[in-house]
PDB file of N, CA and C in Angstrom:
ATOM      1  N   UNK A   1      -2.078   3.466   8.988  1.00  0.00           N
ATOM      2  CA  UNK A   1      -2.369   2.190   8.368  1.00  0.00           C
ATOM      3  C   UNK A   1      -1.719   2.138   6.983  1.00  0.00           C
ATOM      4  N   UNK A   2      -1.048   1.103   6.760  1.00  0.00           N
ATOM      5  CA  UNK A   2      -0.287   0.679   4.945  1.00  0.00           C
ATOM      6  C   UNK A   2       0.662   1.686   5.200  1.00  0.00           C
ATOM      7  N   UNK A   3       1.385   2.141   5.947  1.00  0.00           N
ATOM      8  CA  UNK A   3       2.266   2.622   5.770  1.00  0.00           C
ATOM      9  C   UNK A   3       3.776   2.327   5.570  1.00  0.00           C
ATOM     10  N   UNK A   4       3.734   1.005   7.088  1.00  0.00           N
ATOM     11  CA  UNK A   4       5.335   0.180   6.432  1.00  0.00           C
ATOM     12  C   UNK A   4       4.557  -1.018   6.766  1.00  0.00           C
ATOM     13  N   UNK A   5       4.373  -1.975   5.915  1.00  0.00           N
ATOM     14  CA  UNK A   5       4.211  -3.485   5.783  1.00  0.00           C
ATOM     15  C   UNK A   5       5.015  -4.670   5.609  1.00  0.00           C
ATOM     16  N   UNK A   6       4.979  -5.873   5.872  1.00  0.00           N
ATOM     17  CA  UNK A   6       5.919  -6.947   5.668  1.00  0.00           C
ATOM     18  C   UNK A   6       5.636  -7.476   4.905  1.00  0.00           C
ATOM     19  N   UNK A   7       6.926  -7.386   3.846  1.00  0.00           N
ATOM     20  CA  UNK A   7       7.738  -7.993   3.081  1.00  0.00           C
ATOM     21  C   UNK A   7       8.385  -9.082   3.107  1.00  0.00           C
ATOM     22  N   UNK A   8       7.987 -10.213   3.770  1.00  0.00           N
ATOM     23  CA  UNK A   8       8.326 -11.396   4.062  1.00  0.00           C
ATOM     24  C   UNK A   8       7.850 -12.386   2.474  1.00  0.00           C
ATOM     25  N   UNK A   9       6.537 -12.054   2.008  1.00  0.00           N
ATOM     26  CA  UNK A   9       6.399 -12.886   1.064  1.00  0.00           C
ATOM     27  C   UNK A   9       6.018 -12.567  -0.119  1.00  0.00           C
ATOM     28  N   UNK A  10       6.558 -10.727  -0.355  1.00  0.00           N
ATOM     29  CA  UNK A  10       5.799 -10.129  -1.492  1.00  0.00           C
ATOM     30  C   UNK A  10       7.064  -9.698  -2.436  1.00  0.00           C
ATOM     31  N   UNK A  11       8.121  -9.350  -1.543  1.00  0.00           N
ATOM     32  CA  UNK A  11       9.972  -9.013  -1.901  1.00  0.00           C
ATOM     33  C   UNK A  11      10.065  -9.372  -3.021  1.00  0.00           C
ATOM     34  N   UNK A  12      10.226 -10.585  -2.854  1.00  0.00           N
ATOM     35  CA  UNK A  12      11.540 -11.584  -3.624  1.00  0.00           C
ATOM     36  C   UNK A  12      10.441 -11.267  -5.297  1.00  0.00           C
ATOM     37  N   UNK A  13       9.090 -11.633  -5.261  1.00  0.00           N
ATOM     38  CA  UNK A  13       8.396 -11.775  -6.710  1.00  0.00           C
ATOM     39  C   UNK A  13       7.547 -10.172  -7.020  1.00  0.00           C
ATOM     40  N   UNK A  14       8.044  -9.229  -6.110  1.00  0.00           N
ATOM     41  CA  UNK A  14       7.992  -7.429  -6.584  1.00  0.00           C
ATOM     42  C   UNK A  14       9.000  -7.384  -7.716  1.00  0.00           C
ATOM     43  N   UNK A  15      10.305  -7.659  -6.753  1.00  0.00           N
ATOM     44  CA  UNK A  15      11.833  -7.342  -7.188  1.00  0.00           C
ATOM     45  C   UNK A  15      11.844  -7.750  -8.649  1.00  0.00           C
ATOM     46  N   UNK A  16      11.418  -8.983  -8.667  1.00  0.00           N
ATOM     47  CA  UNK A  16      12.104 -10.088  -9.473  1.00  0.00           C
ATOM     48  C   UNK A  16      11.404  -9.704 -10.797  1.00  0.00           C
ATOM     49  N   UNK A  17       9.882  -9.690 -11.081  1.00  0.00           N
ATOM     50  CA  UNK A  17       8.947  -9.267 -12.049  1.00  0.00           C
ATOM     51  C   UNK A  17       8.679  -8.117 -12.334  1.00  0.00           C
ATOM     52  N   UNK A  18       8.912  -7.019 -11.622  1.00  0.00           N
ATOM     53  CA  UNK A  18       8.780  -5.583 -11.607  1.00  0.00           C
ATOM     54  C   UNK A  18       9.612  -4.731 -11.492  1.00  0.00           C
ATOM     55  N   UNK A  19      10.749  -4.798 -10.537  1.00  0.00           N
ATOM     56  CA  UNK A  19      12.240  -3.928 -10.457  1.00  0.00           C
ATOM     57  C   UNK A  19      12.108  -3.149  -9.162  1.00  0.00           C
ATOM     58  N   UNK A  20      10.606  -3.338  -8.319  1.00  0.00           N
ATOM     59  CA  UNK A  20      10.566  -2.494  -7.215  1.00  0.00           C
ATOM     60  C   UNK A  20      11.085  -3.034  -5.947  1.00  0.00           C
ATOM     61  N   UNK A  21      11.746  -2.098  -5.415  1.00  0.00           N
ATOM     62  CA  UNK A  21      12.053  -2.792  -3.933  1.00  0.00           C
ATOM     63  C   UNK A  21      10.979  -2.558  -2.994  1.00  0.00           C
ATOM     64  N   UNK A  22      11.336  -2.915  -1.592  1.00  0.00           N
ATOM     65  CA  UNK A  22      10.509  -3.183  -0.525  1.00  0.00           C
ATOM     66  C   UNK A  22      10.814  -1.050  -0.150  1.00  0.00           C
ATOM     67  N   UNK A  23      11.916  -0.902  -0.189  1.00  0.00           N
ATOM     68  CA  UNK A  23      11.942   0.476   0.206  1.00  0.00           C
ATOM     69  C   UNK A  23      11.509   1.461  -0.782  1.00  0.00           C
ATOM     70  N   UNK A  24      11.445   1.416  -2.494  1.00  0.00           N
ATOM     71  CA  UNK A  24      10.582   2.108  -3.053  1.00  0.00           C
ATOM     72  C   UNK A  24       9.066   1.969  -2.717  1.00  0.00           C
ATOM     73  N   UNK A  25       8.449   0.414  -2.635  1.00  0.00           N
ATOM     74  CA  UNK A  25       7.153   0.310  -1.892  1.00  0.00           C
ATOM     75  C   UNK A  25       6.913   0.993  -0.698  1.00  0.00           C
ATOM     76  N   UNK A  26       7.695   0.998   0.451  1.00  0.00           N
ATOM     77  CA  UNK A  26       7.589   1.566   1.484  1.00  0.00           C
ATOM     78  C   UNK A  26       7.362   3.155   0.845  1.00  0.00           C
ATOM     79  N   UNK A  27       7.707   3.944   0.110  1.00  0.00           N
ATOM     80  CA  UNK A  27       8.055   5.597  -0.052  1.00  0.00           C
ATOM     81  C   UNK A  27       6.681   5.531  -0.493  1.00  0.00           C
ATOM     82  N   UNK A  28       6.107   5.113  -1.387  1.00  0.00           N
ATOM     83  CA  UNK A  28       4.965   5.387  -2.129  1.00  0.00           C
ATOM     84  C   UNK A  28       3.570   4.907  -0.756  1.00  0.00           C
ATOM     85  N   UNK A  29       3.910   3.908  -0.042  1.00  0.00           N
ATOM     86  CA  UNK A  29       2.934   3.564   0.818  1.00  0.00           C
ATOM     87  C   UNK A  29       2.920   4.925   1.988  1.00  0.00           C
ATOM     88  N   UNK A  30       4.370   5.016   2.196  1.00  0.00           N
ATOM     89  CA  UNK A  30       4.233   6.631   2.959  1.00  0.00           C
ATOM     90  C   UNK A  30       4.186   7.783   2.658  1.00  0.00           C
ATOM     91  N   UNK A  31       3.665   8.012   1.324  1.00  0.00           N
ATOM     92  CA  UNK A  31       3.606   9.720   0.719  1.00  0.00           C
ATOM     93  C   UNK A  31       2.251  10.088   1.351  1.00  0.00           C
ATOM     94  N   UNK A  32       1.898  11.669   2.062  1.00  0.00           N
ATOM     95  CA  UNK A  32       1.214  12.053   2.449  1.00  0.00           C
ATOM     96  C   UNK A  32      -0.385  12.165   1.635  1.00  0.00           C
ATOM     97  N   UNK A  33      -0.028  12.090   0.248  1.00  0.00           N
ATOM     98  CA  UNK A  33      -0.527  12.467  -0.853  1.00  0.00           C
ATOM     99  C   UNK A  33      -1.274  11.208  -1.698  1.00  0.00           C
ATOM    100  N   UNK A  34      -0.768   9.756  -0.731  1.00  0.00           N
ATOM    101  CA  UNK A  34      -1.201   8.900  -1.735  1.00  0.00           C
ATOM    102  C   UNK A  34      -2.804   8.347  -1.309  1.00  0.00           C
ATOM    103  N   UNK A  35      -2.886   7.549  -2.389  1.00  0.00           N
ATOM    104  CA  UNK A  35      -4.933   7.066  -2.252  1.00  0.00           C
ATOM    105  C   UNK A  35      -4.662   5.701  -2.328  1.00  0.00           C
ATOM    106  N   UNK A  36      -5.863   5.315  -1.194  1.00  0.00           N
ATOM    107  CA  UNK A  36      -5.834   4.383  -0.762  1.00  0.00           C
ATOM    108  C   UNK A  36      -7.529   3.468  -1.397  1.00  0.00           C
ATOM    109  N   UNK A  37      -7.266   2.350  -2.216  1.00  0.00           N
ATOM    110  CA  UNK A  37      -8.935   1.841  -2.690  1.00  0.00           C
ATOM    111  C   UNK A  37      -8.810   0.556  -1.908  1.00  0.00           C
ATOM    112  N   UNK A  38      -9.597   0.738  -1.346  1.00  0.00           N
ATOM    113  CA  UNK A  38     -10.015  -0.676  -0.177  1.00  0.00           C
ATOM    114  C   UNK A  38     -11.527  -0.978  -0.514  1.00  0.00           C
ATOM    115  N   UNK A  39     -12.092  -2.277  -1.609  1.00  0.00           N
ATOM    116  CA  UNK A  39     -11.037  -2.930  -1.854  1.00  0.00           C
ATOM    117  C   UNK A  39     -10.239  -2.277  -2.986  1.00  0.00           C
ATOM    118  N   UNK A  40      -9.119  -3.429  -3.418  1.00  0.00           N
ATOM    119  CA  UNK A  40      -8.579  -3.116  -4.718  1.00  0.00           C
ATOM    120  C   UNK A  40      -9.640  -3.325  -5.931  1.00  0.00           C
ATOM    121  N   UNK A  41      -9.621  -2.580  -7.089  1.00  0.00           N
ATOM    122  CA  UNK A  41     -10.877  -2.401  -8.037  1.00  0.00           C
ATOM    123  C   UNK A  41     -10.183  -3.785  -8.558  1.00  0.00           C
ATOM    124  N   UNK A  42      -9.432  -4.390  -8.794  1.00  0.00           N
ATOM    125  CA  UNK A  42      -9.271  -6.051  -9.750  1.00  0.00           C
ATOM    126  C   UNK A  42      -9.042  -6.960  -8.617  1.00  0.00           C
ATOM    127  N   UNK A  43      -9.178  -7.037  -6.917  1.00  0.00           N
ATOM    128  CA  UNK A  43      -9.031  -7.774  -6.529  1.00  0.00           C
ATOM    129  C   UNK A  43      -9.846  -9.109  -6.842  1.00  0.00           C
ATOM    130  N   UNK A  44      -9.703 -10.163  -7.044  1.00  0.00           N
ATOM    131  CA  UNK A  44     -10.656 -11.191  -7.605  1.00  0.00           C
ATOM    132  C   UNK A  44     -11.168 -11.567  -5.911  1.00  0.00           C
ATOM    133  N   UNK A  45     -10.696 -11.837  -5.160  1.00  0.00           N
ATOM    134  CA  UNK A  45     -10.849 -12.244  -3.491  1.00  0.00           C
ATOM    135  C   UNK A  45     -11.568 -10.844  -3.030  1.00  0.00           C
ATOM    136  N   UNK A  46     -11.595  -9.485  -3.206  1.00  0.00           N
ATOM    137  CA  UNK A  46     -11.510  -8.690  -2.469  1.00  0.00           C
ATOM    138  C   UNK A  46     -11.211  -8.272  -1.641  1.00  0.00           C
ATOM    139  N   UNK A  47      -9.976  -8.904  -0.779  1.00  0.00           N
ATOM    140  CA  UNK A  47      -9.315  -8.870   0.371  1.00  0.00           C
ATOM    141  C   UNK A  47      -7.876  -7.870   0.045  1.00  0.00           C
ATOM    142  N   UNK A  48      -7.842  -7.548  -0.862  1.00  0.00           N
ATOM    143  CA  UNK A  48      -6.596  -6.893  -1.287  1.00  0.00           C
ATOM    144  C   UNK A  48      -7.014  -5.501  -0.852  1.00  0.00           C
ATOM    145  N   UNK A  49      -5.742  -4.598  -0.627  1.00  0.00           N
ATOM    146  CA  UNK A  49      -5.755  -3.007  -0.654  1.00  0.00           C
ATOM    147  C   UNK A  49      -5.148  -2.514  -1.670  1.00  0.00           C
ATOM    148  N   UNK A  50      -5.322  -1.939  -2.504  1.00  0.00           N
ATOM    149  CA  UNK A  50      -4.316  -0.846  -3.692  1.00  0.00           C
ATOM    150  C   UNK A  50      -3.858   0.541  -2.990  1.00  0.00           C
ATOM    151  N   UNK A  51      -3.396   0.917  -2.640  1.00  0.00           N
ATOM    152  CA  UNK A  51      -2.392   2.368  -2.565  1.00  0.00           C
ATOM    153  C   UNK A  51      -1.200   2.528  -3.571  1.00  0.00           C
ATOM    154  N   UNK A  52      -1.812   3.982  -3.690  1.00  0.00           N
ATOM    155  CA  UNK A  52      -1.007   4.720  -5.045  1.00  0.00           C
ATOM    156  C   UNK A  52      -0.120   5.740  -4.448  1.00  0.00           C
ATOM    157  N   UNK A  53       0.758   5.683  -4.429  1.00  0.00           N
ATOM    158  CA  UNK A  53       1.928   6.727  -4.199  1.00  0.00           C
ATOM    159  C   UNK A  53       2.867   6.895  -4.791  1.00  0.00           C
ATOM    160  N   UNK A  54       3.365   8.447  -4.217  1.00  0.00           N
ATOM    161  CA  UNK A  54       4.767   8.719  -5.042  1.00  0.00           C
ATOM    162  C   UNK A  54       6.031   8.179  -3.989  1.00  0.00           C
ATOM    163  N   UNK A  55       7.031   7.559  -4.950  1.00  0.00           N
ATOM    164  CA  UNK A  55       8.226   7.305  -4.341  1.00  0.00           C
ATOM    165  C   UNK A  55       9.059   8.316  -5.208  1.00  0.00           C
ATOM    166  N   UNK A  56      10.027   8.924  -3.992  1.00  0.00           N
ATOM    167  CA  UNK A  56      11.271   9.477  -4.266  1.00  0.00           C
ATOM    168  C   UNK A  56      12.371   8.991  -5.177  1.00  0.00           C
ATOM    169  N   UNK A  57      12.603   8.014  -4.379  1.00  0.00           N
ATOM    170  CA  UNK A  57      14.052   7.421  -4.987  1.00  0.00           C
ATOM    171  C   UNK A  57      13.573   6.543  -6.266  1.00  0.00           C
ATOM    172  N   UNK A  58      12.651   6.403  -6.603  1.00  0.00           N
ATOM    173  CA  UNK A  58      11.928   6.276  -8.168  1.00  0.00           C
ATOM    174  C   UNK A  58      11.587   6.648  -9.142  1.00  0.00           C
ATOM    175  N   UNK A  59      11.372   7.632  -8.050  1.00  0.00           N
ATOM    176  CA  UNK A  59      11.045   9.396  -9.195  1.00  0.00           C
ATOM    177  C   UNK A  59       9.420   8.938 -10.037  1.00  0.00           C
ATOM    178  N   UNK A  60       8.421   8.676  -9.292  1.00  0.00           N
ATOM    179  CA  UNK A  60       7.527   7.817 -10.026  1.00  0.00           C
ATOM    180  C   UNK A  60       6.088   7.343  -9.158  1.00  0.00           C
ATOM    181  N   UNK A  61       5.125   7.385  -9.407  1.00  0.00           N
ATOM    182  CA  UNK A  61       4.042   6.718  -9.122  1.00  0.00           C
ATOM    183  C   UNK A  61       4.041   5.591  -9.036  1.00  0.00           C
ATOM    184  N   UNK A  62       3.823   4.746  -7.840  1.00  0.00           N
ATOM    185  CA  UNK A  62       4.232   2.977  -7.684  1.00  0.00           C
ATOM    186  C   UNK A  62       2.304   2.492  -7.078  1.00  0.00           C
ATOM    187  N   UNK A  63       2.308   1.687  -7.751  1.00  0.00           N
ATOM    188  CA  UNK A  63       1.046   1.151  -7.073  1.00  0.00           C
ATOM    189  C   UNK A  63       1.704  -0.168  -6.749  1.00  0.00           C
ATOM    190  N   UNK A  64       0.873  -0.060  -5.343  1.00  0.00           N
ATOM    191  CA  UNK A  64       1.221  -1.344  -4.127  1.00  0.00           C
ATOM    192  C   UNK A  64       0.064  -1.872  -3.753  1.00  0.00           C
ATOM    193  N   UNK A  65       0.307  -3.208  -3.756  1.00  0.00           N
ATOM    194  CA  UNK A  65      -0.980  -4.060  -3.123  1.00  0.00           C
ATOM    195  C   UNK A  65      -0.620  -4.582  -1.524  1.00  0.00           C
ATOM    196  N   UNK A  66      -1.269  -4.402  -0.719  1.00  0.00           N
ATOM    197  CA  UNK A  66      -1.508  -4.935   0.537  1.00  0.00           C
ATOM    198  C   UNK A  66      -2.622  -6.120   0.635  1.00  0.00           C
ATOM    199  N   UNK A  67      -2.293  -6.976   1.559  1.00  0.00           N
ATOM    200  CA  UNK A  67      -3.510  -7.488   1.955  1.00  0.00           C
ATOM    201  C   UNK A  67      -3.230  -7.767   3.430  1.00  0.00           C
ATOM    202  N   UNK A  68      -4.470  -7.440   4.277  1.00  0.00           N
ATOM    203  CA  UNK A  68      -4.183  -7.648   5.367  1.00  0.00           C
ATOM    204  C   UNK A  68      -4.977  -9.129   6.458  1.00  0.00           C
ATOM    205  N   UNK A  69      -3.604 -10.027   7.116  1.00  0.00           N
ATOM    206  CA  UNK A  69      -4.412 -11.768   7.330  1.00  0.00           C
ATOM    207  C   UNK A  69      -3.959 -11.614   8.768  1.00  0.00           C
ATOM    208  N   UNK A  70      -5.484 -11.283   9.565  1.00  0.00           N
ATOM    209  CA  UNK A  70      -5.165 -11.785  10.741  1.00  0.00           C
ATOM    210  C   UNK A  70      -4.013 -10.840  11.694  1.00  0.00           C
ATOM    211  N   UNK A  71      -4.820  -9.572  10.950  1.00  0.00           N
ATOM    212  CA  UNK A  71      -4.551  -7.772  11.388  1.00  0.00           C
ATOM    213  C   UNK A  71      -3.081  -7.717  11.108  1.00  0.00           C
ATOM    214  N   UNK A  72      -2.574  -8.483  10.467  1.00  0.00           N
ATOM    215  CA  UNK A  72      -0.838  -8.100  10.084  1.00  0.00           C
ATOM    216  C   UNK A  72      -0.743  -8.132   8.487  1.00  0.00           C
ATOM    217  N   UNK A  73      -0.110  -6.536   8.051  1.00  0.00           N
ATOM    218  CA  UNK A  73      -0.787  -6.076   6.711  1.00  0.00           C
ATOM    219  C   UNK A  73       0.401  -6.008   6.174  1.00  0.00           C
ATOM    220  N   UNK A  74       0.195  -7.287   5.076  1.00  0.00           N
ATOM    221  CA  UNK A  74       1.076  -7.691   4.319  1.00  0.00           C
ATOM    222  C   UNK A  74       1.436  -7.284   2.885  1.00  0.00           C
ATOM    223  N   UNK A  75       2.710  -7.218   2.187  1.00  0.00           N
ATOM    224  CA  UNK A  75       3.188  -6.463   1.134  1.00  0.00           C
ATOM    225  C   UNK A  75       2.641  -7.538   0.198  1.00  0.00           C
ATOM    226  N   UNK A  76       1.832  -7.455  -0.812  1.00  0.00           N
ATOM    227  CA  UNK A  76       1.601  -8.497  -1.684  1.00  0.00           C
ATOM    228  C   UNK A  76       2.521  -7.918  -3.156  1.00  0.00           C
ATOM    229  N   UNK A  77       2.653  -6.984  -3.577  1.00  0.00           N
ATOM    230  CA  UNK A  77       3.337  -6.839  -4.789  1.00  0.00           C
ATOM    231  C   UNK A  77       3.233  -5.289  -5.020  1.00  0.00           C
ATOM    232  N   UNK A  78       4.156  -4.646  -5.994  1.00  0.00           N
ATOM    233  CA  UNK A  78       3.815  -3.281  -6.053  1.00  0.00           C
ATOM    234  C   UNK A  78       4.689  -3.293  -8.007  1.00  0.00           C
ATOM    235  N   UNK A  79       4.257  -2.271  -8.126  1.00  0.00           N
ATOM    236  CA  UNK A  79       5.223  -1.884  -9.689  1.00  0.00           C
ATOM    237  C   UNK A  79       4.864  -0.570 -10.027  1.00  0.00           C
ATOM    238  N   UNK A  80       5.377   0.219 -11.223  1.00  0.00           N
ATOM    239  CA  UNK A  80       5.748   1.318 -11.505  1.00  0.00           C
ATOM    240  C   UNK A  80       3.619   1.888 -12.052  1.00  0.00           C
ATOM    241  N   UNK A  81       3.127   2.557 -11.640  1.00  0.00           N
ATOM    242  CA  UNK A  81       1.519   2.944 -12.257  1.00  0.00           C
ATOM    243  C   UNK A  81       1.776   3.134 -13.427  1.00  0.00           C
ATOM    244  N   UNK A  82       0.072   2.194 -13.865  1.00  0.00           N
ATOM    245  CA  UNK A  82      -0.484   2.644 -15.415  1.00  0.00           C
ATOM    246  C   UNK A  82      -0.608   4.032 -15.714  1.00  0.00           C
ATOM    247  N   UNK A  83      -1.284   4.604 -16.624  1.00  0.00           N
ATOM    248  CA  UNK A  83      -2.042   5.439 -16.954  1.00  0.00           C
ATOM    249  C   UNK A  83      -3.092   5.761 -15.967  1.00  0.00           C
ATOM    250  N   UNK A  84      -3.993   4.585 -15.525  1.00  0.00           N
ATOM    251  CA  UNK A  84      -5.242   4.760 -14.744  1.00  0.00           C
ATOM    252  C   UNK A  84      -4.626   5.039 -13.493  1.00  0.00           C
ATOM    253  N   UNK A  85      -4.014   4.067 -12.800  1.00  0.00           N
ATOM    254  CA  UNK A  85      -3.491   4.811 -11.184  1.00  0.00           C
ATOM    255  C   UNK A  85      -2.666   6.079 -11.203  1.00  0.00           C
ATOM    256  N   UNK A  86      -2.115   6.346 -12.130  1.00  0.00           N
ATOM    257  CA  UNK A  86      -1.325   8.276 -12.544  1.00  0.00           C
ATOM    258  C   UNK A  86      -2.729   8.935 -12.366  1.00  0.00           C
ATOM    259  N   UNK A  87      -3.342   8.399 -13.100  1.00  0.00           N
ATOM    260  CA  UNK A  87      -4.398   9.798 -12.871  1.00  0.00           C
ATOM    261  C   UNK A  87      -5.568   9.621 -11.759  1.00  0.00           C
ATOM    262  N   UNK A  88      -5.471   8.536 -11.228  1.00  0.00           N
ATOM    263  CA  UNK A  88      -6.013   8.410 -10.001  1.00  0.00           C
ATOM    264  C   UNK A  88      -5.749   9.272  -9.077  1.00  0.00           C
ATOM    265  N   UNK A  89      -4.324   9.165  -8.694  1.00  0.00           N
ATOM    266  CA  UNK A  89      -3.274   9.569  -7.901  1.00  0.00           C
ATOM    267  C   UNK A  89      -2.940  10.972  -7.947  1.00  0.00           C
ATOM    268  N   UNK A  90      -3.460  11.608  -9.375  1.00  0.00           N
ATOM    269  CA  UNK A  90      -3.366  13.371  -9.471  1.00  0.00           C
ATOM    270  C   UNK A  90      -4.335  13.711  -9.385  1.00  0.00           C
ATOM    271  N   UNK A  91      -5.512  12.841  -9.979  1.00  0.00           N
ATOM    272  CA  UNK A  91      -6.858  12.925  -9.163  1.00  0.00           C
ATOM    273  C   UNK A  91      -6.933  13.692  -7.557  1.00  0.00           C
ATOM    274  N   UNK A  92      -6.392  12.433  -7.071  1.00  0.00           N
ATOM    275  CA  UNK A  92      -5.852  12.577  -5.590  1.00  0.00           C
ATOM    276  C   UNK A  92      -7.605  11.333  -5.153  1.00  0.00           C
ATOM    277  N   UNK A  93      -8.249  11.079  -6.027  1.00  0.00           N
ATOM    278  CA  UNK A  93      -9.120  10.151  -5.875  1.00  0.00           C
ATOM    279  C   UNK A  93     -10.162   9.064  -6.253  1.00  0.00           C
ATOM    280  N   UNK A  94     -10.375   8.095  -5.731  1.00  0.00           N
ATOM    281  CA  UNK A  94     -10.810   7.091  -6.776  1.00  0.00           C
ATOM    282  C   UNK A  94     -12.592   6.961  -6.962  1.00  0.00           C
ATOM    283  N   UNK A  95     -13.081   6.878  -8.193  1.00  0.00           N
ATOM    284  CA  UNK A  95     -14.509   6.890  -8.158  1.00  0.00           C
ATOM    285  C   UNK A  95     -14.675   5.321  -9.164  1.00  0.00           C
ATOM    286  N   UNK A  96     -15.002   4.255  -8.937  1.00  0.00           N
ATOM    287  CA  UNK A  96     -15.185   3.160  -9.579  1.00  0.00           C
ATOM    288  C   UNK A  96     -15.734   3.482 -10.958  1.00  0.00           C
ATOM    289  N   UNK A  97     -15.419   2.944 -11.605  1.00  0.00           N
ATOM    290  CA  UNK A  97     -15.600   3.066 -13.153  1.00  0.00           C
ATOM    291  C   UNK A  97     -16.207   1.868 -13.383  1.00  0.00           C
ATOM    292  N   UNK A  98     -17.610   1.241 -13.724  1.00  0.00           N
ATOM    293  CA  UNK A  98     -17.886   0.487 -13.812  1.00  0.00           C
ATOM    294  C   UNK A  98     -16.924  -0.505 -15.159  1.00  0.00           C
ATOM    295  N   UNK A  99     -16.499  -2.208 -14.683  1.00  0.00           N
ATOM    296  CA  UNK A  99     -16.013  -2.948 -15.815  1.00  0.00           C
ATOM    297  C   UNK A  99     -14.458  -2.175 -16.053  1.00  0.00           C
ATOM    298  N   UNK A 100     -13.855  -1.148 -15.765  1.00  0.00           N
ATOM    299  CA  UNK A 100     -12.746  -0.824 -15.531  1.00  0.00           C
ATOM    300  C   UNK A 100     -11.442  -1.622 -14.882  1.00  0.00           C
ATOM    301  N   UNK A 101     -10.469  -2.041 -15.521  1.00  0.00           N
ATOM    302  CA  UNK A 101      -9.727  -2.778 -14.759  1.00  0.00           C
ATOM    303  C   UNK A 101      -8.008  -2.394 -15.726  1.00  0.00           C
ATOM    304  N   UNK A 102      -6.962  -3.354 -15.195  1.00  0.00           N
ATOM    305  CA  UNK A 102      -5.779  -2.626 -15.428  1.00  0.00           C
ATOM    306  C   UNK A 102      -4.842  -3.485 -15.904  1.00  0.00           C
ATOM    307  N   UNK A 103      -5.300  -4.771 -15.422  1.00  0.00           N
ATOM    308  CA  UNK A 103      -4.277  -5.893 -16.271  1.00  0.00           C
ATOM    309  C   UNK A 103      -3.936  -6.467 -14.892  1.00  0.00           C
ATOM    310  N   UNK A 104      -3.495  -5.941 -13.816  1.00  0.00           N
ATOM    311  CA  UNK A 104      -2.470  -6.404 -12.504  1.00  0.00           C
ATOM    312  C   UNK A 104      -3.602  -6.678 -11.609  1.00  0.00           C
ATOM    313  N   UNK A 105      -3.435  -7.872 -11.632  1.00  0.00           N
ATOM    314  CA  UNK A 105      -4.584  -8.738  -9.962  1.00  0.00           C
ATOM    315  C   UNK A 105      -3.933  -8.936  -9.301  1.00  0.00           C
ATOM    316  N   UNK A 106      -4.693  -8.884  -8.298  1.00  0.00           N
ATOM    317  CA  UNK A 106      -3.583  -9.622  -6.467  1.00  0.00           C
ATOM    318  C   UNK A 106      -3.428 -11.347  -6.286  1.00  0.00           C
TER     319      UNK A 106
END
């Protein structure tokens, strides 16, 4: 699950606002190693997924948002991790921090 998602409507405004592609998203959604918070801790809807992974060809921690409509799990946006998803992610796991949030909503 979240491993390769469509990029039909998340691409063009990742790329454009952030610098990430659909195939750095893809690396970080497929690292063996990455954490998955379902929901996302700033989703305002709660329908969003956050996964934190490492991408290769980034050299970097990318947090990616999914949301999934009607069992087809869609790329909503991804960019390079804060501080908080780095140490999530070396964590290796997420414990809610009450009132904690990061700036990036879905």
């Amino acid at each position: 699950m979240f491993e390769r998602v469509d990029w039909t409507h998340g691409a063009t405004h990742m790329q454009a606002n952030h610098g990430i592609t659909p195939e750095v998203a893809n690396e970080a959604l497929g690292d063996p190693n990455r954490v998955v918070i379902d929901p996302d801790y700033n989703s305002r809807s709660g329908q969003s997924v956050r996964i934190i992974g490492f991408s290769t060809t980034a050299d970097q921690v990318i947090t990616v948002i999914v949301v999934v409509d009607d069992g087809v799990e869609y790329g909503a946006n991804g960019w390079a991790s804060n501080a908080k998803d780095r140490r999530i992610y070396n964590q290796d796991s997420y414990e809610a921090e009450e009132g904690e949030v990061d700036g990036q909503e879905d």
